[in-house]
C-alpha atoms as a PDB file:
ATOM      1  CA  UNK A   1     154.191 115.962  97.100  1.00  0.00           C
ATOM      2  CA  UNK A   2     152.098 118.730  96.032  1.00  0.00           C
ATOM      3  CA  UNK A   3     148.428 118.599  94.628  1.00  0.00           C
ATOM      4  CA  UNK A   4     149.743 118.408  90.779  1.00  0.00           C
ATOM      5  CA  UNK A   5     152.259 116.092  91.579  1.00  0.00           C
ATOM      6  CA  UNK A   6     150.201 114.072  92.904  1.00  0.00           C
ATOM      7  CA  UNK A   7     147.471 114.338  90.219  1.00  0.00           C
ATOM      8  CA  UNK A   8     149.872 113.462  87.871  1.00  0.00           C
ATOM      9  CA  UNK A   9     151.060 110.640  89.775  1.00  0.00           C
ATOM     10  CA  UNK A  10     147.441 108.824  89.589  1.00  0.00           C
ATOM     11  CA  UNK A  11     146.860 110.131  85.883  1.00  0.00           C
ATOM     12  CA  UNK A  12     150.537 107.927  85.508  1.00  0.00           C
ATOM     13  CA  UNK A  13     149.436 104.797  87.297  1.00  0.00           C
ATOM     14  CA  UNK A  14     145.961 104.800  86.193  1.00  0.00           C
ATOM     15  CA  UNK A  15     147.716 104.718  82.132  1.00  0.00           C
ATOM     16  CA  UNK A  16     150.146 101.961  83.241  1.00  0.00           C
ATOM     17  CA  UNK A  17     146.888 100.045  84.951  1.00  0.00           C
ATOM     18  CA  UNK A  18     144.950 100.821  81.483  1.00  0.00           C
ATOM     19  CA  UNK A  19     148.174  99.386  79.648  1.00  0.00           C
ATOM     20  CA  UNK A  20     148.263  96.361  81.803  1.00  0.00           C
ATOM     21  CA  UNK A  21     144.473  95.610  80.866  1.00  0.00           C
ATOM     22  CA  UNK A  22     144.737  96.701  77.077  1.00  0.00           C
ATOM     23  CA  UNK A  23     148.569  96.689  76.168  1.00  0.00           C
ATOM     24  CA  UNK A  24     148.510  99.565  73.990  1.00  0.00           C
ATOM     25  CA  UNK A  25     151.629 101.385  72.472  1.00  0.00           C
ATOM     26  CA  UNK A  26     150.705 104.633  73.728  1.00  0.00           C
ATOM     27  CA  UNK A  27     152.409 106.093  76.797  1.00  0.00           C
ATOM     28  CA  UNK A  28     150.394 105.918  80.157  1.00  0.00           C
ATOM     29  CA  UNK A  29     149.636 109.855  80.175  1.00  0.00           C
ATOM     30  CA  UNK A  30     149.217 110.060  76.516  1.00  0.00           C
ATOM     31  CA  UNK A  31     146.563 106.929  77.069  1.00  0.00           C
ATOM     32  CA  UNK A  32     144.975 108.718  79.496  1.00  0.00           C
ATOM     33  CA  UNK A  33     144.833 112.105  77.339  1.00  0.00           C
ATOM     34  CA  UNK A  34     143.136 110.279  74.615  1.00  0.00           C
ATOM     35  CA  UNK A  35     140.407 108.777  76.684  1.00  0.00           C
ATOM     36  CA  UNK A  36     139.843 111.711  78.772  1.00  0.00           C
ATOM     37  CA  UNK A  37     138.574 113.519  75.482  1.00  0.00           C
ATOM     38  CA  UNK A  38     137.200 110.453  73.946  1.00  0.00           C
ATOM     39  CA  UNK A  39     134.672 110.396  77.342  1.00  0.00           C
ATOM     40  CA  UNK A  40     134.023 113.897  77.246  1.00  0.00           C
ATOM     41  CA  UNK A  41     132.714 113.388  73.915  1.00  0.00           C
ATOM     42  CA  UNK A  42     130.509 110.339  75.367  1.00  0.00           C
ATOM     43  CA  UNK A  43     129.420 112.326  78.025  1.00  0.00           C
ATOM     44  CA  UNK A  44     128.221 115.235  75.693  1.00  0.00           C
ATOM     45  CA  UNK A  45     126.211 113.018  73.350  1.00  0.00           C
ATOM     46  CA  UNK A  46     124.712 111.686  76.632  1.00  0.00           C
ATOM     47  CA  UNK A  47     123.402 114.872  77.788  1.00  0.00           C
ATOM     48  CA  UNK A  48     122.080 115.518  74.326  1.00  0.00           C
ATOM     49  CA  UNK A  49     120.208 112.312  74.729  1.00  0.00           C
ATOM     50  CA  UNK A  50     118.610 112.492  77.889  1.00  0.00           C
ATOM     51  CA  UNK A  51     117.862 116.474  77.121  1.00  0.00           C
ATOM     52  CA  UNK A  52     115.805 115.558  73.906  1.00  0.00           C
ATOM     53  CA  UNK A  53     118.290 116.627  71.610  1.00  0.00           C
ATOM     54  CA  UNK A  54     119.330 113.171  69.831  1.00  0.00           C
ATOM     55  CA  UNK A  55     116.473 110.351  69.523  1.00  0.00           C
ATOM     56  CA  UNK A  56     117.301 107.003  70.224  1.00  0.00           C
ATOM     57  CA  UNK A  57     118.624 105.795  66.171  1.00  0.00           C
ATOM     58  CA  UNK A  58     121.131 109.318  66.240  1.00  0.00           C
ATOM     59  CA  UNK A  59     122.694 107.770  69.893  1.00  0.00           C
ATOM     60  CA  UNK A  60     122.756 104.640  68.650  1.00  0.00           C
ATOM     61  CA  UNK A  61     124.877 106.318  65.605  1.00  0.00           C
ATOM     62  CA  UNK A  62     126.500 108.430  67.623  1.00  0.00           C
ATOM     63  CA  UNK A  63     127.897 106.392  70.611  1.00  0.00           C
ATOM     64  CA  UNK A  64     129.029 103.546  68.268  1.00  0.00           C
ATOM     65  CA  UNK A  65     131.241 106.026  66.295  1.00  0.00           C
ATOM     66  CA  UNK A  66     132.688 106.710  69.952  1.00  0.00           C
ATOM     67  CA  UNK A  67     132.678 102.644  70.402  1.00  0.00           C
ATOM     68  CA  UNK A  68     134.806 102.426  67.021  1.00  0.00           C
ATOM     69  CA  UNK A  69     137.093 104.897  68.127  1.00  0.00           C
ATOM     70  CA  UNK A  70     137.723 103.257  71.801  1.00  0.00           C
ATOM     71  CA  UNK A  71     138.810 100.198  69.562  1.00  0.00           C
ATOM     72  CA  UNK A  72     141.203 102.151  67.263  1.00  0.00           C
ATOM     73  CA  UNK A  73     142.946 103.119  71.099  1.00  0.00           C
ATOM     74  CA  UNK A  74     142.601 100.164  73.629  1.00  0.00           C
ATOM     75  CA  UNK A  75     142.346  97.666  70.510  1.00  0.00           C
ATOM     76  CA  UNK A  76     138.917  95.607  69.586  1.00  0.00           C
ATOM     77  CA  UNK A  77     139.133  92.433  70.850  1.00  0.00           C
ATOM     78  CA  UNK A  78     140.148  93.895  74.196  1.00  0.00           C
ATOM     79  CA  UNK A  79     137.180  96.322  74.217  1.00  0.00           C
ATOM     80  CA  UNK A  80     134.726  93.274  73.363  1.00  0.00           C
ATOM     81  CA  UNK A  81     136.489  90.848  75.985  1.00  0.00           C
ATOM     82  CA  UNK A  82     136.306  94.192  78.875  1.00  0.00           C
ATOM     83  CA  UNK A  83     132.812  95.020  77.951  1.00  0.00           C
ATOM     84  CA  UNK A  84     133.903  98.295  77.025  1.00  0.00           C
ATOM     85  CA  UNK A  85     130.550 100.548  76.495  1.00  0.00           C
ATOM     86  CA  UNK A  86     129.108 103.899  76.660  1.00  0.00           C
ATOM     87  CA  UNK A  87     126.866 104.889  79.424  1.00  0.00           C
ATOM     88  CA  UNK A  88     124.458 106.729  78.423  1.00  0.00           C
ATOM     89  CA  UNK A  89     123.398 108.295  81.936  1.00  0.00           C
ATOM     90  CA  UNK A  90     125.038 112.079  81.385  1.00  0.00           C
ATOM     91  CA  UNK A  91     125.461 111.801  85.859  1.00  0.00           C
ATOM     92  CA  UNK A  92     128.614 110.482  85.795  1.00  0.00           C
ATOM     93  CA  UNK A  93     131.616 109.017  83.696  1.00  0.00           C
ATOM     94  CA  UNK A  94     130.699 107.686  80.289  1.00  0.00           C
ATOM     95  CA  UNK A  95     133.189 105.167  78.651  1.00  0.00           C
ATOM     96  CA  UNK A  96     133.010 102.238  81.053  1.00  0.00           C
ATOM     97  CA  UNK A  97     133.878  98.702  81.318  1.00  0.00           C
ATOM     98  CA  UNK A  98     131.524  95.453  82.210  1.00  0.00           C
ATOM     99  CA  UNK A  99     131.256  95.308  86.249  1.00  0.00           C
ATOM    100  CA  UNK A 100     131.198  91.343  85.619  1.00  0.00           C
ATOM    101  CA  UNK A 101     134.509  91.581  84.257  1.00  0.00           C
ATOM    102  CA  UNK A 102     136.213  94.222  86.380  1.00  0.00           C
ATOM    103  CA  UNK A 103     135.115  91.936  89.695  1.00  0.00           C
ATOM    104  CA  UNK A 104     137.319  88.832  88.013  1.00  0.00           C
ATOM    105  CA  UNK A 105     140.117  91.352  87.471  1.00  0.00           C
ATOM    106  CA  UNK A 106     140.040  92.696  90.849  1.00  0.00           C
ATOM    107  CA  UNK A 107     140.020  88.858  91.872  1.00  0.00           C
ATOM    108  CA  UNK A 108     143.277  88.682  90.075  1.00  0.00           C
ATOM    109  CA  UNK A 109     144.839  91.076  91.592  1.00  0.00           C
ATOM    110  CA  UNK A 110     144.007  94.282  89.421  1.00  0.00           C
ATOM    111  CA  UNK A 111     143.268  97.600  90.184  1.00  0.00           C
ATOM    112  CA  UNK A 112     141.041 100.162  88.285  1.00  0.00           C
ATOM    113  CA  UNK A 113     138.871 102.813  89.513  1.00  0.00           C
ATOM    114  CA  UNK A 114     135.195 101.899  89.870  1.00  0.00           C
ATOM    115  CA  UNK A 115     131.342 103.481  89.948  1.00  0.00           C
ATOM    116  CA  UNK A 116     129.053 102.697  92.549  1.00  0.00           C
ATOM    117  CA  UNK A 117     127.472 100.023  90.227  1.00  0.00           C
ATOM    118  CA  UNK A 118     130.974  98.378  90.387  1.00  0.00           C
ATOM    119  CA  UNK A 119     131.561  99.228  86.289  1.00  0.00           C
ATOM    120  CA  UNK A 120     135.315  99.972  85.785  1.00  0.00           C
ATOM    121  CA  UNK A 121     136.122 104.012  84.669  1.00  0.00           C
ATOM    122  CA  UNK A 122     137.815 104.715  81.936  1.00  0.00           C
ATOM    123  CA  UNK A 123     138.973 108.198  81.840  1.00  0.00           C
ATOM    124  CA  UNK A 124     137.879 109.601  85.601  1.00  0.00           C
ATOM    125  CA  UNK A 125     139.146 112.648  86.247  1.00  0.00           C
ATOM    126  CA  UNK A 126     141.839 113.040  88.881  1.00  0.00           C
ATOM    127  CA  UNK A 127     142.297 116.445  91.252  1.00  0.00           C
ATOM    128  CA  UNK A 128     145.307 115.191  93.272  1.00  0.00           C
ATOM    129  CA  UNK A 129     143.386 114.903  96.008  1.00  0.00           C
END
């Protein structure tokens, strides 16, 4: 398997692991697509945080409108019951989920890609390494 196959492989299983959390309608890769831009949006209002250019009411705003839109995808009462938030630390991924509920899923069996800080990852980006 080559290096595309392959990322496509894990962008596949990581939308049918995202499905199995948040039973959406939307295909795995099409999932995936739609969070993908929905963090890079996170991750820019971040950045605009920490570099002075929002104050802390426009973040506020700003990352619930992201919030609102995470629920419109993965569904609200999923989002609530994952801890589904923003992060607003620009270093890293930006739509995560509650590390207190991603260790009982991982004691059940589940699989999701994690931070250092143990919070599940939303959209990470995959290289097919």
């Amino acid at each position: 398997m080559d290096k595309k196959q392959k990322m496509y492989a894990q962008i596949e299983k990581h939308g049918k692991d995202l499905n199995a959390i948040f039973q959406t309608d939307f295909a795995p890769v099409a999932l995936c697509k739609k969070l993908f831009s929905l963090d890079k949006k996170a991750h820019k209002i971040a950045e605009d945080y920490c570099n002075g250019y929002l104050d802390s009411e426009k973040w506020e705003v700003e990352s619930d409108k992201i919030i609102n839109k995470a629920h419109k995808i993965l569904g609200k009462e999923k989002c609530i019951e994952t801890g589904l938030f923003v992060n607003g630390d620009p270093r890293g991924y930006s739509l995560k989920l509650s590390a207190n509920w991603i260790e009982g899923f991982r004691n059940k069996g589940g699989s999701l890609y994690t931070d250092w800080g143990g919070y599940g990852i939303v959209a990470p980006e995959f290289n097919g390494k």
